[in-house]
C-alpha atoms as a PDB file:
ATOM      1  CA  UNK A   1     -15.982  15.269  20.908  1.00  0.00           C
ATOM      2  CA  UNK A   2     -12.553  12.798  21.209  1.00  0.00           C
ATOM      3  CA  UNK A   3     -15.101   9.885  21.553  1.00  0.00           C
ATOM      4  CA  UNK A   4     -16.372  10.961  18.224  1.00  0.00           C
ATOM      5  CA  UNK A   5     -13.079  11.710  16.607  1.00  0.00           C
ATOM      6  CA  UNK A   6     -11.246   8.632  18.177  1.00  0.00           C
ATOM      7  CA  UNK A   7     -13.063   5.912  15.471  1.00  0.00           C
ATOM      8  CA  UNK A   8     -12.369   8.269  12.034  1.00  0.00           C
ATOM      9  CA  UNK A   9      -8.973   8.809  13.463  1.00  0.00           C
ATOM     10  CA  UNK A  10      -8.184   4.950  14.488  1.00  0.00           C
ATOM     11  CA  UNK A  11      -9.575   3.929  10.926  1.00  0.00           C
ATOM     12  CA  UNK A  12      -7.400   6.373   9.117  1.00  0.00           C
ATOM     13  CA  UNK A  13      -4.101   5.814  10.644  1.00  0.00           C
ATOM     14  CA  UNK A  14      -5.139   1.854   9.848  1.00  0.00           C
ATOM     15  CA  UNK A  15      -6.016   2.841   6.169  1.00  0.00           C
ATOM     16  CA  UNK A  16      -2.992   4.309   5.703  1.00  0.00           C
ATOM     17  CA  UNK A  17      -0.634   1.314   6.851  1.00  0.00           C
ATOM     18  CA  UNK A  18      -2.787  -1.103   4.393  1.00  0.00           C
ATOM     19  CA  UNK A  19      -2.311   1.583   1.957  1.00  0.00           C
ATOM     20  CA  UNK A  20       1.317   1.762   2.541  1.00  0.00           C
ATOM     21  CA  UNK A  21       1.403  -2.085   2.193  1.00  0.00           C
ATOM     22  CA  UNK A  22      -0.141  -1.787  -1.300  1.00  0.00           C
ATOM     23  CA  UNK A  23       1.969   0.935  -2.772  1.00  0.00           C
ATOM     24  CA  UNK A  24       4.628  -1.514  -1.550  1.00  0.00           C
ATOM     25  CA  UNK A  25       3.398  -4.501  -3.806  1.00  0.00           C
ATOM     26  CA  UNK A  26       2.228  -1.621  -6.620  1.00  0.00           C
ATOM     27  CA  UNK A  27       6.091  -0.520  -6.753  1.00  0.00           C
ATOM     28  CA  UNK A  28       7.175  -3.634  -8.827  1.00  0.00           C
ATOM     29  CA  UNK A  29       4.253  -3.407 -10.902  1.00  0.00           C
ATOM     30  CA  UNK A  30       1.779  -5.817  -8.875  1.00  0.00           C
ATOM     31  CA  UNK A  31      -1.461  -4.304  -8.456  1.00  0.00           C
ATOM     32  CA  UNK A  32      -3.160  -6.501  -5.572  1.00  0.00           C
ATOM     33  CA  UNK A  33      -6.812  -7.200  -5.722  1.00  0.00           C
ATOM     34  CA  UNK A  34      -6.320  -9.028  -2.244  1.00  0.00           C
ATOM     35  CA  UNK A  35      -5.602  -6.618   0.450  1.00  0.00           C
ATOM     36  CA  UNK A  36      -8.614  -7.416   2.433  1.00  0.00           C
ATOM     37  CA  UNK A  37      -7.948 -10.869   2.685  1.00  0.00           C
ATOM     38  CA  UNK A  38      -4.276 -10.468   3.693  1.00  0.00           C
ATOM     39  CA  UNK A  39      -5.926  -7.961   6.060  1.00  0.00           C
ATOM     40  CA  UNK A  40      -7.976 -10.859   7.028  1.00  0.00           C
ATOM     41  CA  UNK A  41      -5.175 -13.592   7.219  1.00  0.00           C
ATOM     42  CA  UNK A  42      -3.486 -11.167   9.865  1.00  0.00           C
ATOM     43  CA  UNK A  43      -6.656 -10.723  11.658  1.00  0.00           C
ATOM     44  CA  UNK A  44      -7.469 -14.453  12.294  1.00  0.00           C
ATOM     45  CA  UNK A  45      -4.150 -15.525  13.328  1.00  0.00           C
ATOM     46  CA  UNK A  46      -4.057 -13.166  15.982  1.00  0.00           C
ATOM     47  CA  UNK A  47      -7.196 -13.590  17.005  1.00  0.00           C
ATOM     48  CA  UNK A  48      -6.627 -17.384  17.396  1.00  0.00           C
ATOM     49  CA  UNK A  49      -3.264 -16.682  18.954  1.00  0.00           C
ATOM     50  CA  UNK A  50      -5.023 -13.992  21.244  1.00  0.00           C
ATOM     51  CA  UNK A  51      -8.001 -15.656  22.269  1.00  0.00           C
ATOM     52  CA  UNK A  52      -7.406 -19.464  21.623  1.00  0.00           C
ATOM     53  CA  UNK A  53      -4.378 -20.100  22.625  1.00  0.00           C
ATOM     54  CA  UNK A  54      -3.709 -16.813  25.261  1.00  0.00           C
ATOM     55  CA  UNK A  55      -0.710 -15.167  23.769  1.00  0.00           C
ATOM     56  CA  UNK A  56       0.334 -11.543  24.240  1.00  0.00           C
ATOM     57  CA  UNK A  57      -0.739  -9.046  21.890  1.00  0.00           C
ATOM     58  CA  UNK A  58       2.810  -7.816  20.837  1.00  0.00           C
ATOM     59  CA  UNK A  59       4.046 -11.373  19.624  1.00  0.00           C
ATOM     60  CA  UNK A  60       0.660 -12.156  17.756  1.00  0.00           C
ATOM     61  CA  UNK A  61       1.267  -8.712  15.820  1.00  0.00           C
ATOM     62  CA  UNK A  62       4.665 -10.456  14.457  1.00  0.00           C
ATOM     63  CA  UNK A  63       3.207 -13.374  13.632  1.00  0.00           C
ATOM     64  CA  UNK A  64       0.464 -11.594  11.601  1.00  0.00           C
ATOM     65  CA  UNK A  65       3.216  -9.424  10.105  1.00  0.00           C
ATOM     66  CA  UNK A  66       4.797 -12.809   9.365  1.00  0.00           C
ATOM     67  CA  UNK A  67       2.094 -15.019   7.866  1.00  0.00           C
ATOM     68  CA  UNK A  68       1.236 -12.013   5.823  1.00  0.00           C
ATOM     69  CA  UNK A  69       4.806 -11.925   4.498  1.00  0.00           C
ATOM     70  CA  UNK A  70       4.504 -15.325   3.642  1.00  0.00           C
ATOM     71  CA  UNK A  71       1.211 -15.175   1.618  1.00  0.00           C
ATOM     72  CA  UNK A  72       2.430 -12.429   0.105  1.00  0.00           C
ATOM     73  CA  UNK A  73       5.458 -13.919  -0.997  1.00  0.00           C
ATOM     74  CA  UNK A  74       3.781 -17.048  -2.309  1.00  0.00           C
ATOM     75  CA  UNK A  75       1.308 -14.593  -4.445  1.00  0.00           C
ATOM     76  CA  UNK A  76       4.246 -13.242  -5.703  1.00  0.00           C
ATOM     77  CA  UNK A  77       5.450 -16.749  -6.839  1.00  0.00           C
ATOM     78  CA  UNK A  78       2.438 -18.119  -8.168  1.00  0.00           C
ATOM     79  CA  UNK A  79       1.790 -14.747  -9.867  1.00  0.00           C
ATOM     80  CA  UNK A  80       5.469 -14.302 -11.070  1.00  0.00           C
ATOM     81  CA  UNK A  81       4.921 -15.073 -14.988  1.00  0.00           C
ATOM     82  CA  UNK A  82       1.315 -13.564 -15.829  1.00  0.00           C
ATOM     83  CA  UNK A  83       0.622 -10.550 -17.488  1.00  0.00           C
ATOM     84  CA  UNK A  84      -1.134  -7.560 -15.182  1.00  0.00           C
ATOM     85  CA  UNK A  85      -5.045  -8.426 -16.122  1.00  0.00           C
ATOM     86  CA  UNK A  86      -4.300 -12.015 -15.035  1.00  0.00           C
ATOM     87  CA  UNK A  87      -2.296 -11.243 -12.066  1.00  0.00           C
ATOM     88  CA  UNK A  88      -5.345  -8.917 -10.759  1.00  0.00           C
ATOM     89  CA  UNK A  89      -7.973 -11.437 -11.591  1.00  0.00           C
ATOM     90  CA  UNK A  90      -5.327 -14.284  -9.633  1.00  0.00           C
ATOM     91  CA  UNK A  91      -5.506 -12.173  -6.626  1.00  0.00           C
ATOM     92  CA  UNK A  92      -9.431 -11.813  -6.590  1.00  0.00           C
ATOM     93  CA  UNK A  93      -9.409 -15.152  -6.870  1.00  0.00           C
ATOM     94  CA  UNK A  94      -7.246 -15.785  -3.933  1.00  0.00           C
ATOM     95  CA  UNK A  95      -9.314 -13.234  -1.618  1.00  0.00           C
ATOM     96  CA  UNK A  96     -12.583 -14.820  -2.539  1.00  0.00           C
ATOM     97  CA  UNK A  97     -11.132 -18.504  -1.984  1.00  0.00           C
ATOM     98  CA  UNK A  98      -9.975 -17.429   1.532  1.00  0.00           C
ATOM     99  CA  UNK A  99     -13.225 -15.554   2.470  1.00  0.00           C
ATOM    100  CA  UNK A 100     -15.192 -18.602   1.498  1.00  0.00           C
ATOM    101  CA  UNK A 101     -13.090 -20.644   3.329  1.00  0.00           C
ATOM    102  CA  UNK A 102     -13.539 -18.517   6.542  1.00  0.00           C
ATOM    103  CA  UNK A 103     -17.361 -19.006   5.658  1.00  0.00           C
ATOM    104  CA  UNK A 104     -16.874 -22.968   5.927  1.00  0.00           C
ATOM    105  CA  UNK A 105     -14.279 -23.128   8.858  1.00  0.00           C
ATOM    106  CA  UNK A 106     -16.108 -23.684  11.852  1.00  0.00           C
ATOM    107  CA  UNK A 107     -12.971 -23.183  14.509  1.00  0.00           C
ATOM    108  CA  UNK A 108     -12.468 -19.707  13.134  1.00  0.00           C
ATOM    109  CA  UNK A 109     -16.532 -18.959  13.800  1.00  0.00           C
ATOM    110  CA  UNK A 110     -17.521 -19.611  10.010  1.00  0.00           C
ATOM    111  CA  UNK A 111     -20.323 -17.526   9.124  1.00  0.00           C
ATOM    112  CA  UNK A 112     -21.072 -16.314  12.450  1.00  0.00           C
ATOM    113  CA  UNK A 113     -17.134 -14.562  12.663  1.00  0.00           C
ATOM    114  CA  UNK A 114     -14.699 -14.558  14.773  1.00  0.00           C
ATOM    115  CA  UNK A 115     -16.114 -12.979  18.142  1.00  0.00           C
ATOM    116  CA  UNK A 116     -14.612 -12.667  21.683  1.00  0.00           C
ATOM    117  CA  UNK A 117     -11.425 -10.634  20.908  1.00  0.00           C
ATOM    118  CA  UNK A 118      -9.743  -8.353  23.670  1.00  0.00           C
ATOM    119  CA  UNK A 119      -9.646  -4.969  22.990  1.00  0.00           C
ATOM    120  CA  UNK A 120      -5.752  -4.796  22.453  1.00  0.00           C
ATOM    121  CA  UNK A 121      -5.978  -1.672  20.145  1.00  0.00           C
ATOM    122  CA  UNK A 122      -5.416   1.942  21.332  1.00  0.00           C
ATOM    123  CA  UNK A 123      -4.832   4.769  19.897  1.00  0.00           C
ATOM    124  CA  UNK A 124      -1.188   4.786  20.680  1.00  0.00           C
ATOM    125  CA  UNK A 125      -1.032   0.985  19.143  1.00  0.00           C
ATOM    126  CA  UNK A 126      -2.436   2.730  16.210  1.00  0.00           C
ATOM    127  CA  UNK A 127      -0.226   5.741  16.042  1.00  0.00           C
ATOM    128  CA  UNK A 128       2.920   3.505  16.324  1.00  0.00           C
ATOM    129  CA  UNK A 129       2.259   1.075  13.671  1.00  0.00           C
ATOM    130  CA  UNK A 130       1.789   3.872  11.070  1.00  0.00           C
ATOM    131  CA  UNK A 131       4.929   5.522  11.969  1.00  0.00           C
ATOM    132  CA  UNK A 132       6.598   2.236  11.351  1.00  0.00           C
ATOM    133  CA  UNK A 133       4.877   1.701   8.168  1.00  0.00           C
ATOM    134  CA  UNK A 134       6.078   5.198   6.954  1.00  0.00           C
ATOM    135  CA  UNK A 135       9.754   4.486   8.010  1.00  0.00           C
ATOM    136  CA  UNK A 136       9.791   1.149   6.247  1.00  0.00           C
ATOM    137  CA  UNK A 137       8.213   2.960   3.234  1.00  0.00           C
ATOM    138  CA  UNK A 138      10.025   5.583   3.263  1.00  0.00           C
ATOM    139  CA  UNK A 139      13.471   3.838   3.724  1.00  0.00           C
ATOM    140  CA  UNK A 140      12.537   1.093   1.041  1.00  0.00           C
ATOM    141  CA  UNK A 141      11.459   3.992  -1.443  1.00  0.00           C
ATOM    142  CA  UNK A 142      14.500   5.498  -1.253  1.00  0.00           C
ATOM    143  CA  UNK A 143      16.703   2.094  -0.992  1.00  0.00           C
ATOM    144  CA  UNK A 144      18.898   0.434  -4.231  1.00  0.00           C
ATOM    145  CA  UNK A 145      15.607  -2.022  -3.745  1.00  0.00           C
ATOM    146  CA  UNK A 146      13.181   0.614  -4.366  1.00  0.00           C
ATOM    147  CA  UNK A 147      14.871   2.461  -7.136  1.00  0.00           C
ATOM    148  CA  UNK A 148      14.822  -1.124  -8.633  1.00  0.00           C
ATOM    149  CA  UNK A 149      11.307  -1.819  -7.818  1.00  0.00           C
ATOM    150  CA  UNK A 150      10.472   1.119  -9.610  1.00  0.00           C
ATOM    151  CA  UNK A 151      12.347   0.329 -12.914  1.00  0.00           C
ATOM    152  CA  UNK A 152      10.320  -3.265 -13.378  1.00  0.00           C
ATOM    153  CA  UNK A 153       7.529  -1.330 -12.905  1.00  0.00           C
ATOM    154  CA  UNK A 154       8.419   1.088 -15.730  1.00  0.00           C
ATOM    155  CA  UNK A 155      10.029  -1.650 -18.139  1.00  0.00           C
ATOM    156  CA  UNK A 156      10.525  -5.101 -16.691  1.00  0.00           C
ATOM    157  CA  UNK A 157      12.703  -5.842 -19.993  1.00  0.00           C
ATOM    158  CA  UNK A 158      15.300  -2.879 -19.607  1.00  0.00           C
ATOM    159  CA  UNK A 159      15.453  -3.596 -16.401  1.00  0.00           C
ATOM    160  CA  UNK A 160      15.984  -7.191 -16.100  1.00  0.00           C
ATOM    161  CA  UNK A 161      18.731  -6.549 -19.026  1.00  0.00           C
ATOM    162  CA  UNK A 162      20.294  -4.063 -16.460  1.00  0.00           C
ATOM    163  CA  UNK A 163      20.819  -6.850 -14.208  1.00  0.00           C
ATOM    164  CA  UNK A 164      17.808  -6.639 -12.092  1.00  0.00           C
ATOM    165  CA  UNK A 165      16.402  -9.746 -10.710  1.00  0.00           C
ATOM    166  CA  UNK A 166      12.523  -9.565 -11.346  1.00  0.00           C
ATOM    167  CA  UNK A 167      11.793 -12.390  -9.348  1.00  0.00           C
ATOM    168  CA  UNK A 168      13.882 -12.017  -6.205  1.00  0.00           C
ATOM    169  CA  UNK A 169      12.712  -7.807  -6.346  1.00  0.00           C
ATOM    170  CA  UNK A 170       8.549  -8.717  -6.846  1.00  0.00           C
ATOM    171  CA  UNK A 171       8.373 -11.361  -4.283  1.00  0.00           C
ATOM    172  CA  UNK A 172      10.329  -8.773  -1.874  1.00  0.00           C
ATOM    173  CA  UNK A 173       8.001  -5.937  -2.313  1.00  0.00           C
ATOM    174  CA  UNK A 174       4.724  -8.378  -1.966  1.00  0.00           C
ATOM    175  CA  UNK A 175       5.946 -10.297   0.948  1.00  0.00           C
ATOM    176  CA  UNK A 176       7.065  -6.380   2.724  1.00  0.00           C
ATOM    177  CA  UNK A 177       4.132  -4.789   1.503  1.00  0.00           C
ATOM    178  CA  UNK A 178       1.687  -7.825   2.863  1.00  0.00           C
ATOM    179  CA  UNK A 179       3.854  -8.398   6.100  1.00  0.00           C
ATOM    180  CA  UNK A 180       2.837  -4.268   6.651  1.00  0.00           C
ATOM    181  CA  UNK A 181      -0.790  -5.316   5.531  1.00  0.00           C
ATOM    182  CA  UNK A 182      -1.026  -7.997   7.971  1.00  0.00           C
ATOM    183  CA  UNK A 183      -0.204  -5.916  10.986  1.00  0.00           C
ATOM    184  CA  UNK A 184      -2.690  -3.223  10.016  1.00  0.00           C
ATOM    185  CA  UNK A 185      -5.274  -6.200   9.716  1.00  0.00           C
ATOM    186  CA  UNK A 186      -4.457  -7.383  13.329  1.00  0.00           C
ATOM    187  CA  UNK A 187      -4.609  -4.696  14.956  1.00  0.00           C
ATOM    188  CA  UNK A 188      -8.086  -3.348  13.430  1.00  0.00           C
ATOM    189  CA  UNK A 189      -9.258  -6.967  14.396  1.00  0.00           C
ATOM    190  CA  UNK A 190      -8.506  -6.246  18.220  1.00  0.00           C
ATOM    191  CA  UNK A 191     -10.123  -2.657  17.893  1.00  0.00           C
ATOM    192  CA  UNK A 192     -13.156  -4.123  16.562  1.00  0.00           C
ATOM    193  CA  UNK A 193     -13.496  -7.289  18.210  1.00  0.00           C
ATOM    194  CA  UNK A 194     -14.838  -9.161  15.643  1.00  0.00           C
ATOM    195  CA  UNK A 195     -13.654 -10.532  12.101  1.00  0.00           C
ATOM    196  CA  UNK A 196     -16.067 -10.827   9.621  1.00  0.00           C
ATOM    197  CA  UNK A 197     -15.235 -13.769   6.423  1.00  0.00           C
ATOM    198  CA  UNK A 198     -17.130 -10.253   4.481  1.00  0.00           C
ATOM    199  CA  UNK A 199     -14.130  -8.455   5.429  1.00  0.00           C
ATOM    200  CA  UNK A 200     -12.049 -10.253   3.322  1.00  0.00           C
ATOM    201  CA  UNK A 201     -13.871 -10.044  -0.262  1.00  0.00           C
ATOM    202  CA  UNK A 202     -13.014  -7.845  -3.050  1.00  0.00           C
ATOM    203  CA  UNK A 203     -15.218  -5.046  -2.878  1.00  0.00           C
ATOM    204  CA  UNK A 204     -13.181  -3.833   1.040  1.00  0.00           C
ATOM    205  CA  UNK A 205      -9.711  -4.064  -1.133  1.00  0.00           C
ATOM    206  CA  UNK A 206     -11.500  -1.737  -3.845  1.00  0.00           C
ATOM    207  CA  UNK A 207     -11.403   0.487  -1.284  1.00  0.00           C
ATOM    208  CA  UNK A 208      -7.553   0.443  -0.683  1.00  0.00           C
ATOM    209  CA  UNK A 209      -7.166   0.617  -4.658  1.00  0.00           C
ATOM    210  CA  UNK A 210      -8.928   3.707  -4.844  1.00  0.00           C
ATOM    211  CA  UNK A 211      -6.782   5.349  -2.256  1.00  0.00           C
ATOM    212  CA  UNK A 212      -3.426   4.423  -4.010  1.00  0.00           C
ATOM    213  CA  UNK A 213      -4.588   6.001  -7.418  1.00  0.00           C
ATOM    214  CA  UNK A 214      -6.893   8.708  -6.104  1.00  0.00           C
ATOM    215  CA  UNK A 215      -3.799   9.835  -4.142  1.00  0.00           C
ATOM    216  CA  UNK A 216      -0.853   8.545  -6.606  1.00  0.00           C
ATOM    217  CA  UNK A 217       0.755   6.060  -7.059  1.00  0.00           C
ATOM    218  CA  UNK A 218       4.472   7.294  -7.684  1.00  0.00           C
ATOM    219  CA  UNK A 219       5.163   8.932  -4.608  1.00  0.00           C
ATOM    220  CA  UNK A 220       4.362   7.098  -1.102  1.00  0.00           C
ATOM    221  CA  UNK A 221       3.157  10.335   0.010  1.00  0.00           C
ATOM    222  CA  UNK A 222      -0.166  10.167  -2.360  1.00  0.00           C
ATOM    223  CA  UNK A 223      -1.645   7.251  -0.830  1.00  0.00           C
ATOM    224  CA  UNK A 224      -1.195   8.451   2.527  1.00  0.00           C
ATOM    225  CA  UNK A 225      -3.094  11.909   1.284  1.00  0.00           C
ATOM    226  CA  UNK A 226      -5.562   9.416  -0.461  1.00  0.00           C
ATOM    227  CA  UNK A 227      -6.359   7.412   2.534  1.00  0.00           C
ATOM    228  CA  UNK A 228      -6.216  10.305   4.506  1.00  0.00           C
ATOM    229  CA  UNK A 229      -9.350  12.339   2.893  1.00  0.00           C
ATOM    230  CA  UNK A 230     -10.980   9.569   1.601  1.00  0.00           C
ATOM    231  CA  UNK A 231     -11.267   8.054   4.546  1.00  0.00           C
ATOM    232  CA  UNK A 232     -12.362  11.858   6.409  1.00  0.00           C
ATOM    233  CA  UNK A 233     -14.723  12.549   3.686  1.00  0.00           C
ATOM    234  CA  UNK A 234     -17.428  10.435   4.738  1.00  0.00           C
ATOM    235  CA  UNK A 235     -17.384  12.036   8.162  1.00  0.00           C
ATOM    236  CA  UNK A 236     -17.055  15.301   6.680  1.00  0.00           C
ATOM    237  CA  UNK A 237     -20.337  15.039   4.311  1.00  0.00           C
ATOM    238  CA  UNK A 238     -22.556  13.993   6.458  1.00  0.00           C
ATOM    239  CA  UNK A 239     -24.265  17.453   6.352  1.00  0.00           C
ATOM    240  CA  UNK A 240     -25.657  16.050   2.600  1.00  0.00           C
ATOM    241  CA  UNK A 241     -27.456  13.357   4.537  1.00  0.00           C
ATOM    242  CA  UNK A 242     -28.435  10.540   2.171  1.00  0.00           C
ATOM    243  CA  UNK A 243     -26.664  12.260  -0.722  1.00  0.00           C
ATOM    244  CA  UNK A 244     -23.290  12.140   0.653  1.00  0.00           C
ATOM    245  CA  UNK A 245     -22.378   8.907  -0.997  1.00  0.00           C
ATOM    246  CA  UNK A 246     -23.236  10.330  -4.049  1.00  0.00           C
ATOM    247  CA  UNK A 247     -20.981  13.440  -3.483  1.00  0.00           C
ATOM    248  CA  UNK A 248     -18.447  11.170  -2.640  1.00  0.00           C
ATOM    249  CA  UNK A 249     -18.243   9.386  -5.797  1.00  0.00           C
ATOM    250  CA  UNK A 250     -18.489  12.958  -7.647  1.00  0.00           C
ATOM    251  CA  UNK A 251     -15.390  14.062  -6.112  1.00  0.00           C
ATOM    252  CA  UNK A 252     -13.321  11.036  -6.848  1.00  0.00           C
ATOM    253  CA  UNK A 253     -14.699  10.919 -10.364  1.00  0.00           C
ATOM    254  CA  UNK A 254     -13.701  14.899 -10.698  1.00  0.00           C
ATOM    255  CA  UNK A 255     -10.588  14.433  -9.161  1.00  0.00           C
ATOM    256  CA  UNK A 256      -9.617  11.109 -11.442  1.00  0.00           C
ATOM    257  CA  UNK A 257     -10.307  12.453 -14.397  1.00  0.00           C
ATOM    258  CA  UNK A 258      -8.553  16.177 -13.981  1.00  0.00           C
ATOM    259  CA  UNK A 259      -5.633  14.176 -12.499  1.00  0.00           C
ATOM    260  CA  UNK A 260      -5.082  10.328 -14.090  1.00  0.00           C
ATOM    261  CA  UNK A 261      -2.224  10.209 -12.278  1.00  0.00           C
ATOM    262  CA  UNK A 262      -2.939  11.078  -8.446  1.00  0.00           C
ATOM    263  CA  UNK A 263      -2.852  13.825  -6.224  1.00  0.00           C
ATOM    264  CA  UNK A 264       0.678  13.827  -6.272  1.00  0.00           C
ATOM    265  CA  UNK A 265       3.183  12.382  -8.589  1.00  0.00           C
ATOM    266  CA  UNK A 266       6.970  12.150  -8.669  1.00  0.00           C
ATOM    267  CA  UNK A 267       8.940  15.128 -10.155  1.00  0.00           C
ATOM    268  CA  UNK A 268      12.157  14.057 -11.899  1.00  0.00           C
ATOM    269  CA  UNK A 269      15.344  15.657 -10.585  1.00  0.00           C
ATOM    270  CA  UNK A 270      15.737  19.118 -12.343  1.00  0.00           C
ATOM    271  CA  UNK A 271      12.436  20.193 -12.558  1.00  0.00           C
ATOM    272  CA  UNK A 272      10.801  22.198 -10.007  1.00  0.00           C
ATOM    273  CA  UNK A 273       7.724  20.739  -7.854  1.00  0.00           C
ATOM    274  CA  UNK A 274       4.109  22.209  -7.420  1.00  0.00           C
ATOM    275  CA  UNK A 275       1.004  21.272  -5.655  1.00  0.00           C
ATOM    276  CA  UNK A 276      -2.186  22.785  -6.624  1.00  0.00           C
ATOM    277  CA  UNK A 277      -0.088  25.659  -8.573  1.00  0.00           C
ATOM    278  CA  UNK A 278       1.887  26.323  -5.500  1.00  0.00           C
ATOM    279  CA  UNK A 279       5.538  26.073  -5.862  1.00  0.00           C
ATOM    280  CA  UNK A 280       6.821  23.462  -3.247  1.00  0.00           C
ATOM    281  CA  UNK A 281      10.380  22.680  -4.411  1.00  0.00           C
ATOM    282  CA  UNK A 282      12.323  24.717  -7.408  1.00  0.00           C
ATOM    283  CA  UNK A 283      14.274  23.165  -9.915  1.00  0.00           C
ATOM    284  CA  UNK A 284      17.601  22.108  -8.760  1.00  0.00           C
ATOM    285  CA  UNK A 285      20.660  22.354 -11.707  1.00  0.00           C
ATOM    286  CA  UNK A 286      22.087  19.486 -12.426  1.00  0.00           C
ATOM    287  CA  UNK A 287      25.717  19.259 -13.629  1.00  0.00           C
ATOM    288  CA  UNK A 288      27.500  16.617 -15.566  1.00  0.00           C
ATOM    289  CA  UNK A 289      29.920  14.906 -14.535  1.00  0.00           C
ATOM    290  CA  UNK A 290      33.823  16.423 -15.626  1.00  0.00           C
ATOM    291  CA  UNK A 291      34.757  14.109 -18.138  1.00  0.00           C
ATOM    292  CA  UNK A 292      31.378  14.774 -19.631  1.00  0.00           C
ATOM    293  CA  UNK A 293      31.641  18.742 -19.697  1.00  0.00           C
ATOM    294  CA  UNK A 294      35.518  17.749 -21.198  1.00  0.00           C
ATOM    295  CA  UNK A 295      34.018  15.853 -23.964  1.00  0.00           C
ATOM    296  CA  UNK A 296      31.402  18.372 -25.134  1.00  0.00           C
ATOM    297  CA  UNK A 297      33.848  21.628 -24.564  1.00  0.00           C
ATOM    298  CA  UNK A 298      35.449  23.235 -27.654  1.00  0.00           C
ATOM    299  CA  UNK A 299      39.099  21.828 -26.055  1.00  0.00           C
ATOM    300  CA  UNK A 300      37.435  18.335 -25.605  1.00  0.00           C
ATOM    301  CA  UNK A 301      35.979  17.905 -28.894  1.00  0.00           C
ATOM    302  CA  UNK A 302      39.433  19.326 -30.875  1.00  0.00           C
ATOM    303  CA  UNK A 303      40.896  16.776 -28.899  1.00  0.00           C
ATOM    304  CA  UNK A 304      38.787  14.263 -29.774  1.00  0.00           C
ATOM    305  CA  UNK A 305      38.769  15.297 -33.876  1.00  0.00           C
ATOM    306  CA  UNK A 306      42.219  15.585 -33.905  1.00  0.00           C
ATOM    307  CA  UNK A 307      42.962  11.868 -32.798  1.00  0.00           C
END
């Protein structure tokens, strides 16, 4: 039974650290279309590192981490001053260019792959890289960077007149986001033992885009649940044989169009929080600050008419 469970659980606790890495990017209002091939950037360094050149797993897992931070960061550059539908089509661009490129590059295998990898990957390898992708998350969600993040996504022009550095904040959220992306990409390189130039086209990143917006893309907790049963549900329908596919694309359909905006979604401050009608969180009262309640009490305002 474990030997069964072990590959749906390994491939879910890697879908949600690439998922994790995309929120990342999403939360300064860059919607990658690349995932895969930073995935695949990741994967090929290490295996190079690994197999070529006969370094220890642990240090080629920084180094993915690190070249992905760099490609993400130069996305973010190059991507810096285009409007959203350009910016998307940018990033297709970029993952096709690199998976054709792994199709011509003969030291990397070319179109036969990359093939000869150690089996590095565990399940503990697994279980600790997600952990660490939901404590970056989490702290950078909850950071003066992410609150930040989160206002150029809303309005880029209010914010930037705030005093918020566009640039500086979108090419920090791509190059975390990727660096996390990167990582998840090595390490389902050494489980698999083989990278693919496939693996790094558009149509695998669909796959991490559906996730974030089937599961929600204002809260880092609905891309987790998104990657989660999307990546379960498969295993789960197999009891509808050929049909399951179909069922599969029913439910995210369904789910899409009764909620546009995810699974979950963030709940302003004040206002009490429910999943699927149940009551997780109630309201909490908010109170203004004293000079405020001065100004609006009957003393404040005599005060006020007075002078």
């Amino acid at each position: 039974m474990y030997n069964f469970l072990e590959p749906i659980l390994i491939f879910t606790l890697l879908s949600v650290m690439q998922v994790l890495g995309l929120y990342i990017i999403a939360m300064s209002g860059q919607l990658s279309m690349a995932t895969a091939a930073i995935a695949g950037v990741g994967a090929y360094l290490s295996a190079i590192l690994t197999v070529k050149m006969g370094w220890w797993f642990p240090p080629a897992l920084l180094m993915a981490g690190l070249a992905g931070a760099l490609v993400g960061a130069l996305l973010a550059i190059l991507t810096l001053k285009m409007r959203d539908f350009v910016l998307k089509l940018t990033t297709i661009a970029f993952g096709e260019a690199l998976s054709v490129l792994a199709f011509n590059w003969e030291y990397i295998g070319g179109a036969n792959s990359f093939t000869g990898i150690a089996a590095n990957t565990t399940m503990t390898t697994c279980v600790v890289g997600t952990l660490v992708a939901l404590y970056v998350t989490w702290r950078f969600d909850g950071s003066r960077l992410g609150f930040a993040a989160r206002a150029i996504r809303d309005d880029p022009v209010a914010a930037t007149a705030m005093g918020v550095s566009l640039a500086q904040l979108r090419t920090m959220t791509f190059a975390l986001g990727a660096s996390l992306i990167g990582v998840a990409g090595a390490i389902q390189a050494n489980y698999v033992l083989v990278v693919s130039p496939h693996d790094l086209g558009f149509f695998v990143s669909l796959n991490f885009i559906i996730f974030l917006l089937f599961g929600g893309i204002q809260t880092m907790w609905g891309p987790v649940l998104g990657a989660i049963l999307l990546t379960a549900l498969p295993e789960a329908l197999r009891f509808a044989k050929e049909y399951r596919l179909i069922v599969y694309g029913l439910i995210i359909v369904i789910v899409i169009l009764k909620r546009p905006q995810g699974l979950l979604s963030r709940t302003p401050t004040g206002i009490e929080k429910r999943l699927f009608g149940f009551l997780i969180q109630p309201a909490r009262a908010t109170s203004a600050p004293a000079h405020v309640k001065h100004q609006f009490s009957d003393e404040g305002r005599k005060k006020s008419e007075s002078s």
